[in-house]
N, C-alpha and C. Protein backbone atom coordinates (compact mmCIF):
# COMPACT_ATOMS: atom_id res chain seq x y z
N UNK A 1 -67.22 122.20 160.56
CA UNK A 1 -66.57 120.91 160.36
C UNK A 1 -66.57 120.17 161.69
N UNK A 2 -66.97 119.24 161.60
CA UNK A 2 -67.32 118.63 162.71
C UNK A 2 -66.08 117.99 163.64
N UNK A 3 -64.91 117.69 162.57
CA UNK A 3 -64.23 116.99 163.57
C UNK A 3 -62.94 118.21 163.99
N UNK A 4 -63.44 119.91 163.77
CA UNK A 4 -62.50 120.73 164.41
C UNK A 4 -62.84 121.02 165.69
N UNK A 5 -61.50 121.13 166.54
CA UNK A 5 -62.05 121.15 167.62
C UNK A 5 -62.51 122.82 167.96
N UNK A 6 -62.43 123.41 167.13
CA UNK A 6 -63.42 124.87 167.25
C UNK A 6 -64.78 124.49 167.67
N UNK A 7 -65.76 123.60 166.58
CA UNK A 7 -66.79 122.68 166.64
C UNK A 7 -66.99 122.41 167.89
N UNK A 8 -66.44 121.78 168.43
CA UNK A 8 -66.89 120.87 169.96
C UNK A 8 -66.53 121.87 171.12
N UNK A 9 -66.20 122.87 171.18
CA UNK A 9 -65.95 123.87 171.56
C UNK A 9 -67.20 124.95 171.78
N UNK A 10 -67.74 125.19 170.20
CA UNK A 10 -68.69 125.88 170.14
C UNK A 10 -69.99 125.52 170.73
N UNK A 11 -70.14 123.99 170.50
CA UNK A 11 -70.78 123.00 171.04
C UNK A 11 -71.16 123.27 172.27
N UNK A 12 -70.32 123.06 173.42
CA UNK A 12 -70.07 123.14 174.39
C UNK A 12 -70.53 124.59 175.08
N UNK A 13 -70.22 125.50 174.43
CA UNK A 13 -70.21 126.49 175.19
C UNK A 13 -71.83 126.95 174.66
N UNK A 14 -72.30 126.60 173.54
CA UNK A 14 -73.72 126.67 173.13
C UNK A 14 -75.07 126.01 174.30
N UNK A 15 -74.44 124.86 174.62
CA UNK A 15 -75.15 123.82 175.15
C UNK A 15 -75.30 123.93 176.60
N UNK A 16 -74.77 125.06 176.99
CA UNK A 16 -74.89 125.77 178.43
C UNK A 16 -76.08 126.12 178.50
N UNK A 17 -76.64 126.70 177.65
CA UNK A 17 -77.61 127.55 177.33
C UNK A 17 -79.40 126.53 176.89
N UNK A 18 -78.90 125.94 175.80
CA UNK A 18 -79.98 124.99 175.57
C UNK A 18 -79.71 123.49 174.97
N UNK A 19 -80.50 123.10 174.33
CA UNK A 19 -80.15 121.71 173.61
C UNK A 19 -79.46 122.27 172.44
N UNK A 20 -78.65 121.79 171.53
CA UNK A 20 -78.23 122.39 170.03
C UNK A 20 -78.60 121.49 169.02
N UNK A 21 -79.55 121.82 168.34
CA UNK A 21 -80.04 121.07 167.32
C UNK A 21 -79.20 120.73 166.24
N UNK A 22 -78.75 122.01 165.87
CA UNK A 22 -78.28 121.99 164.63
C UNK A 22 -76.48 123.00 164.38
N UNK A 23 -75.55 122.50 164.10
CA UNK A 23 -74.16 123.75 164.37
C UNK A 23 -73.38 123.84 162.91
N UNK A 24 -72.67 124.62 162.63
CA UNK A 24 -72.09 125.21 161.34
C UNK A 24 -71.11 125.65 162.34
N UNK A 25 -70.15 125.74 162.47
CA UNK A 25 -68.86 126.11 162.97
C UNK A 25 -67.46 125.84 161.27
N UNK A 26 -67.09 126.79 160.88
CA UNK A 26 -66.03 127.00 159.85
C UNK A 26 -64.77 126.94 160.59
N UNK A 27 -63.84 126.02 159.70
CA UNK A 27 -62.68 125.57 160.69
C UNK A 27 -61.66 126.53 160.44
N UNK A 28 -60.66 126.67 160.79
CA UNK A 28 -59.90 128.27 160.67
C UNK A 28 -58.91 127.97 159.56
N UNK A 29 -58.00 127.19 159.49
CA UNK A 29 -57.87 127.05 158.58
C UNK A 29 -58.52 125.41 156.98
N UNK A 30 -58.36 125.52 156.06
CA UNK A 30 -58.81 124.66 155.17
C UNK A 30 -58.21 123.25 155.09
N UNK A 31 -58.95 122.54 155.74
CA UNK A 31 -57.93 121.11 155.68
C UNK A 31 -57.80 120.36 154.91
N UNK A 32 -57.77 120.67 153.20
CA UNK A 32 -56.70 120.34 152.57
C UNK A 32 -55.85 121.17 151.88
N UNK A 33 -56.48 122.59 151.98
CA UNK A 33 -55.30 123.42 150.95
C UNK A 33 -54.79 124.39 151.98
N UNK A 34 -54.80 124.68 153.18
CA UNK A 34 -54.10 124.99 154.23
C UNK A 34 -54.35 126.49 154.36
N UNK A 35 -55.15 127.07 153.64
CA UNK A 35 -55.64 128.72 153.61
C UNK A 35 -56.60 128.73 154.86
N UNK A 36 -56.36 129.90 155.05
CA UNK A 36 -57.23 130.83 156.07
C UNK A 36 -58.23 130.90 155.58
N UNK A 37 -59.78 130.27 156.37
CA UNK A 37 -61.02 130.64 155.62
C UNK A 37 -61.73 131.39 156.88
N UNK A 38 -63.15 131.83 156.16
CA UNK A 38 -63.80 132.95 156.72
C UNK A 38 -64.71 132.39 157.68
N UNK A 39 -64.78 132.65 159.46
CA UNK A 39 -65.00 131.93 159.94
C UNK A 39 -66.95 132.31 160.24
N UNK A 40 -67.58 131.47 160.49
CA UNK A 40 -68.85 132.42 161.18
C UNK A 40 -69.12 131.19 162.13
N UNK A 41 -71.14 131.30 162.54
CA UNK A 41 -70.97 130.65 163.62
C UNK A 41 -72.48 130.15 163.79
N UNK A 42 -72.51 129.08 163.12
CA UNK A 42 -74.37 129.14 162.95
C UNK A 42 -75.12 128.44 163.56
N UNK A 43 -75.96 127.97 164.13
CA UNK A 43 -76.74 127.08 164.92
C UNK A 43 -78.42 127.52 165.15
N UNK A 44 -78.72 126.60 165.59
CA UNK A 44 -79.92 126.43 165.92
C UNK A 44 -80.28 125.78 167.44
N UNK A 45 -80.80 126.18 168.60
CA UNK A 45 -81.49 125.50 169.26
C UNK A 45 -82.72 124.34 169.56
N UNK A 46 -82.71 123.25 170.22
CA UNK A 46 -84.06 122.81 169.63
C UNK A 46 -85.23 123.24 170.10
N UNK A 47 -85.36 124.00 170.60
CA UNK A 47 -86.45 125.21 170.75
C UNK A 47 -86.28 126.61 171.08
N UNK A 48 -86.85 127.26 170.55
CA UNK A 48 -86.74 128.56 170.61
C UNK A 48 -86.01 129.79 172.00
N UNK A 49 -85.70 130.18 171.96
CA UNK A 49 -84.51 130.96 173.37
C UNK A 49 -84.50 132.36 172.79
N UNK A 50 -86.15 132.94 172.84
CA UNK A 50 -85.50 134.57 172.29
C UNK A 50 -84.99 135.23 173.41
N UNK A 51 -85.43 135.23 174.64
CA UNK A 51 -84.75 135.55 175.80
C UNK A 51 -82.72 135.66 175.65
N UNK A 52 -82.24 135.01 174.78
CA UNK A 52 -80.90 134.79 174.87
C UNK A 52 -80.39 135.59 173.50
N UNK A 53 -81.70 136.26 172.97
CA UNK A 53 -81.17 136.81 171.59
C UNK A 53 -79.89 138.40 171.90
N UNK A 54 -80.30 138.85 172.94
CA UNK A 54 -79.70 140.03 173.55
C UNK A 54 -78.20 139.66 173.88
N UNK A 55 -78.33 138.96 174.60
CA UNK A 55 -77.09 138.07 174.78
C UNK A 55 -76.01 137.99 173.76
N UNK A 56 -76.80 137.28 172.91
CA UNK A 56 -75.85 136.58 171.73
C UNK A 56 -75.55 138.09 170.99
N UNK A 57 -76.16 138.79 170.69
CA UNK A 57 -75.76 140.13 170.08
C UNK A 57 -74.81 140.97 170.43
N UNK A 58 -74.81 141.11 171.64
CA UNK A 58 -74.09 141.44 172.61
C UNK A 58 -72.48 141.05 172.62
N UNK A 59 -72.49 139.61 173.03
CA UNK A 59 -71.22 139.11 172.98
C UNK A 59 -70.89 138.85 171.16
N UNK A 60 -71.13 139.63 170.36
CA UNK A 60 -70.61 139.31 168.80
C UNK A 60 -70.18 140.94 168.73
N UNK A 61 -71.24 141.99 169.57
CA UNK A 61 -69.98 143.05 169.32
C UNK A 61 -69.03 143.60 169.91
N UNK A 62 -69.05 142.64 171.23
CA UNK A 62 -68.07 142.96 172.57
C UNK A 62 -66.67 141.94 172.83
N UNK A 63 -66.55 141.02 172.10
CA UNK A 63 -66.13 139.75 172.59
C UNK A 63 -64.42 140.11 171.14
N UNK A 64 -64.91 140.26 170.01
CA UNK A 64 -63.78 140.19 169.28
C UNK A 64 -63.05 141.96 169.09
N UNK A 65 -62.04 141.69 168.91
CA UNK A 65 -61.19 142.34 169.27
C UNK A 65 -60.37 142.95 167.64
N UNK A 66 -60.43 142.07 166.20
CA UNK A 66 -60.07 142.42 165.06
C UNK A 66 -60.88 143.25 164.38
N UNK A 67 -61.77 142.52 164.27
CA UNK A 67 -62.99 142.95 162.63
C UNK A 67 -64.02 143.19 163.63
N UNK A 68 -65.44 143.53 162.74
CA UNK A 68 -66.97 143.86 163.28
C UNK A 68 -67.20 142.57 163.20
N UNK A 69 -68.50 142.13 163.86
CA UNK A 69 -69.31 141.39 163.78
C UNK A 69 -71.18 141.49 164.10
N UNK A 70 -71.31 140.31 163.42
CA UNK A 70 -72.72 140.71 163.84
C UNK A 70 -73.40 139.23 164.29
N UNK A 71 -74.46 139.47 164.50
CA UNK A 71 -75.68 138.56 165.23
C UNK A 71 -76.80 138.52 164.18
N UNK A 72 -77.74 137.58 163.31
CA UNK A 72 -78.34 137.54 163.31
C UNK A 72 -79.14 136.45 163.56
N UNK A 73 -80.45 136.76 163.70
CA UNK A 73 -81.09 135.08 163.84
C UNK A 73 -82.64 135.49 162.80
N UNK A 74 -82.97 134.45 162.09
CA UNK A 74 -83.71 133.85 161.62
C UNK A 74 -84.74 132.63 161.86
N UNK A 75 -84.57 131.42 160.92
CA UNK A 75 -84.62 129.98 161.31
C UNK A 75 -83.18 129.53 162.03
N UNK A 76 -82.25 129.92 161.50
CA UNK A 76 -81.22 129.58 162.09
C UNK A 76 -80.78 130.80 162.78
N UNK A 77 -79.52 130.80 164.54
CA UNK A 77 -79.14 131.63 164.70
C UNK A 77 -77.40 131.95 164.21
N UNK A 78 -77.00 133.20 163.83
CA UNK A 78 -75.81 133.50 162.72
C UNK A 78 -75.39 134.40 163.64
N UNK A 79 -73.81 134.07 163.76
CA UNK A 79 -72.58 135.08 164.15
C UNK A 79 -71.42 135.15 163.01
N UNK A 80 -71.50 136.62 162.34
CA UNK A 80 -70.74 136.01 161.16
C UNK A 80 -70.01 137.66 161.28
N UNK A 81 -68.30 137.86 160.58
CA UNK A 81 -68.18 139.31 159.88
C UNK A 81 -69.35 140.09 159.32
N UNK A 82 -69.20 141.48 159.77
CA UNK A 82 -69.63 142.10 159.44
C UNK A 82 -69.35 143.22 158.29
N UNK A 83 -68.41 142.37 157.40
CA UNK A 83 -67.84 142.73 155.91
C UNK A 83 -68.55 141.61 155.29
N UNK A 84 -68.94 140.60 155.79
CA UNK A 84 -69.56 139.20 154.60
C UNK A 84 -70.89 139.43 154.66
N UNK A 85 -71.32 140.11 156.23
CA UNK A 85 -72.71 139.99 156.01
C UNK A 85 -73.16 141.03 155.61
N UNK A 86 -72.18 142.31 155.19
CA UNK A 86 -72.69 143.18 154.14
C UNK A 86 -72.69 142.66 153.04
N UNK A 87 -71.84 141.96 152.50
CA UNK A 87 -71.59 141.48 151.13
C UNK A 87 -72.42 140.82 150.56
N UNK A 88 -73.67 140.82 151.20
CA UNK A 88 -75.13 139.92 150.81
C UNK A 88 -75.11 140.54 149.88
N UNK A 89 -76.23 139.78 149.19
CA UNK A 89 -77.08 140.65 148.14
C UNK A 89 -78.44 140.99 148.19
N UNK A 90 -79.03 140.55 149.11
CA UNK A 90 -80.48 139.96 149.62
C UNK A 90 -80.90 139.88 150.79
N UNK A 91 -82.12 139.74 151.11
CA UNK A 91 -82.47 139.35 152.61
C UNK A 91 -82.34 138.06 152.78
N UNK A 92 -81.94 136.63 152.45
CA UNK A 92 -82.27 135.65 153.01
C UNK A 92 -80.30 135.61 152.61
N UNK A 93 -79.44 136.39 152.85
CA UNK A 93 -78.21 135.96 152.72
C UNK A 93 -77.42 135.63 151.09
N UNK A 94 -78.54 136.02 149.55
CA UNK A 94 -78.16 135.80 148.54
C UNK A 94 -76.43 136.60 148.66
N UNK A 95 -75.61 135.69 147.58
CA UNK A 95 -74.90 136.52 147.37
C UNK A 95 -73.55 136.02 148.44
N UNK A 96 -73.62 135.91 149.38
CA UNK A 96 -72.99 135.64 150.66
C UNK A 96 -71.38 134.21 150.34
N UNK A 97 -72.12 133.94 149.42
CA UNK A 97 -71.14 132.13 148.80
C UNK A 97 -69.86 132.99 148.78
N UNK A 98 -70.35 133.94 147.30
CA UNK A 98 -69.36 134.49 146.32
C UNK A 98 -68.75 135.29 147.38
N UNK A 99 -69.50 135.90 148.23
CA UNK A 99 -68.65 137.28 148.97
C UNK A 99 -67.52 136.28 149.45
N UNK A 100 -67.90 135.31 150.05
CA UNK A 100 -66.64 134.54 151.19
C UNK A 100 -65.76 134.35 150.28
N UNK A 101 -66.31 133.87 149.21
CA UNK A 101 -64.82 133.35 148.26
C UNK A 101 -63.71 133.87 147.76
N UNK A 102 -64.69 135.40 147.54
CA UNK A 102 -63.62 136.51 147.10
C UNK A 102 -63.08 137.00 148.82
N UNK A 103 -63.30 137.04 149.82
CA UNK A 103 -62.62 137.49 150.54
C UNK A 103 -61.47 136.65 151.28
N UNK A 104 -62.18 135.42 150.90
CA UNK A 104 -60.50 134.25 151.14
C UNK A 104 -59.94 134.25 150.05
N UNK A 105 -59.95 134.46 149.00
CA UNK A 105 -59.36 134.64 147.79
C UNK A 105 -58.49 135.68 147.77
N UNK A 106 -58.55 137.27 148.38
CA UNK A 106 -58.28 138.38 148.44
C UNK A 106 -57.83 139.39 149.55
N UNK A 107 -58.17 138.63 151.02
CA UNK A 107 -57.73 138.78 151.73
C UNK A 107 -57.31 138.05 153.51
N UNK A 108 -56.39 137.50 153.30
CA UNK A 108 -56.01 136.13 153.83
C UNK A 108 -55.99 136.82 155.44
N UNK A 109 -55.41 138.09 155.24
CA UNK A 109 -54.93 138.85 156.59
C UNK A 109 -56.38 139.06 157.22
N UNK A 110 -57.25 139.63 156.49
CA UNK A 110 -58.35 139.59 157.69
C UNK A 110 -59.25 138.16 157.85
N UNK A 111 -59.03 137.26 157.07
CA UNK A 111 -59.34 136.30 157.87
C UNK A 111 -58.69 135.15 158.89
N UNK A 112 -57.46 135.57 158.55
CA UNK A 112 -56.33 135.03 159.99
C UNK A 112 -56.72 135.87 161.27
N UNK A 113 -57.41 137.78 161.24
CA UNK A 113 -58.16 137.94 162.07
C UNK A 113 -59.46 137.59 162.73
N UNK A 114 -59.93 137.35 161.56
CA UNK A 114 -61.54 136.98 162.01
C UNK A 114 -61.66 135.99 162.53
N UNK A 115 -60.36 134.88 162.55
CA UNK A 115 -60.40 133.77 163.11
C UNK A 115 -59.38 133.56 164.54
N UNK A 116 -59.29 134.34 164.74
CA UNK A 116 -58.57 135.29 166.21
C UNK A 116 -59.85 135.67 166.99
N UNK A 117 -60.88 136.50 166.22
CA UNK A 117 -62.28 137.16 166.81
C UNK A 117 -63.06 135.89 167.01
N UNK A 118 -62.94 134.58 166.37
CA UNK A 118 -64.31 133.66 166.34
C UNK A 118 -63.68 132.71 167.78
N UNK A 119 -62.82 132.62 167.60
CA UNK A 119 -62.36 131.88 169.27
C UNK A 119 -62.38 133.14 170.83
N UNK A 120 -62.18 134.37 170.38
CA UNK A 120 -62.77 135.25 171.47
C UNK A 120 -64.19 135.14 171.91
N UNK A 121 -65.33 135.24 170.67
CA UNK A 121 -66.53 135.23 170.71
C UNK A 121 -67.22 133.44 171.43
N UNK A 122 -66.24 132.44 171.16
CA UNK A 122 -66.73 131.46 171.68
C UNK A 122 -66.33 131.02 173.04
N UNK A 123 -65.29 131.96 173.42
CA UNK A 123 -64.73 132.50 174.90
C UNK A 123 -66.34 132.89 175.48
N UNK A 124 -66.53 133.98 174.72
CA UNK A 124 -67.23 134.84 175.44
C UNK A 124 -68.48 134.36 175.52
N UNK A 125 -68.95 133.59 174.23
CA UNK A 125 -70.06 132.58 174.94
C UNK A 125 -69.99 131.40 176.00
N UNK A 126 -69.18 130.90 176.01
CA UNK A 126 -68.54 130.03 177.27
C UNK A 126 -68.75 130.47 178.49
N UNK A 127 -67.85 131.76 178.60
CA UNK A 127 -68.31 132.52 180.09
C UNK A 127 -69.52 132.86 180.47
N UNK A 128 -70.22 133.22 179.70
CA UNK A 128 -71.76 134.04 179.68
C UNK A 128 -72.31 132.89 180.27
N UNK A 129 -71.79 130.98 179.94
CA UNK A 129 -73.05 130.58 180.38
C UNK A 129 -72.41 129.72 181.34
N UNK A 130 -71.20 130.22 182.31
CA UNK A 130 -70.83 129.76 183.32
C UNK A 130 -71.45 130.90 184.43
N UNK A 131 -71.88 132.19 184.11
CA UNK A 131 -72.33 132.90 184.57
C UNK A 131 -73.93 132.64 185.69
């Protein structure tokens, strides 16, 4: 959501690193029905940075402190739980809608954590590229 300031945040601490083409940042809580949603962390560079893929992996399993997480990259690069991104069904992420829905639906407590872990992890990308 663009106008959370998680967003411009993530932004920021992305843009250390390269240009950001493209960002998905999930706002922590839902701004109109006020629930805890499931946070992840998606982007794209506008050119390629596999050099920084180690990195980013790195700080997704070192940085949060609640739940697992993971790293993947594709076309796009993904920092998401590592309870949703089991909850695929598929390789290209099938399946993934429903998992989130039922887990904000079902469990509010770990995503009031996961959204504790997604501002650590954007700490921890921040520092990495004051480094």
């Amino acid at each position: 959501m663009k106008d959370d300031p998680r967003f411009f945040r993530a932004r920021a601490a992305l843009e250390q690193f390269a240009q950001v083409a493209q960002l998905k940042s999930t706002a922590a809580i839902h701004p109109t029905y006020g629930y805890w949603q499931l946070p992840d962390l998606v982007w794209r560079f506008a050119e390629p940075h596999d050099e920084l893929r180690e990195l980013f992996a790195s700080i997704a399993l070192t940085a949060p402190k609640n739940t697992e997480w993971t790293f993947h990259e594709r076309k796009n690069s993904f920092i998401l739980p590592l309870r949703l991104a089991n909850a695929s069904t598929g390789p290209n992420g099938e399946g993934m809608q429903e998992a989130r829905r039922l887990i904000v639906q079902t469990d509010q407590a770990f995503c009031e954590e996961a959204n504790k872990d997604m501002d650590l992890i954007i700490q921890g990308i921040a520092e990495a590229g004051r480094r």
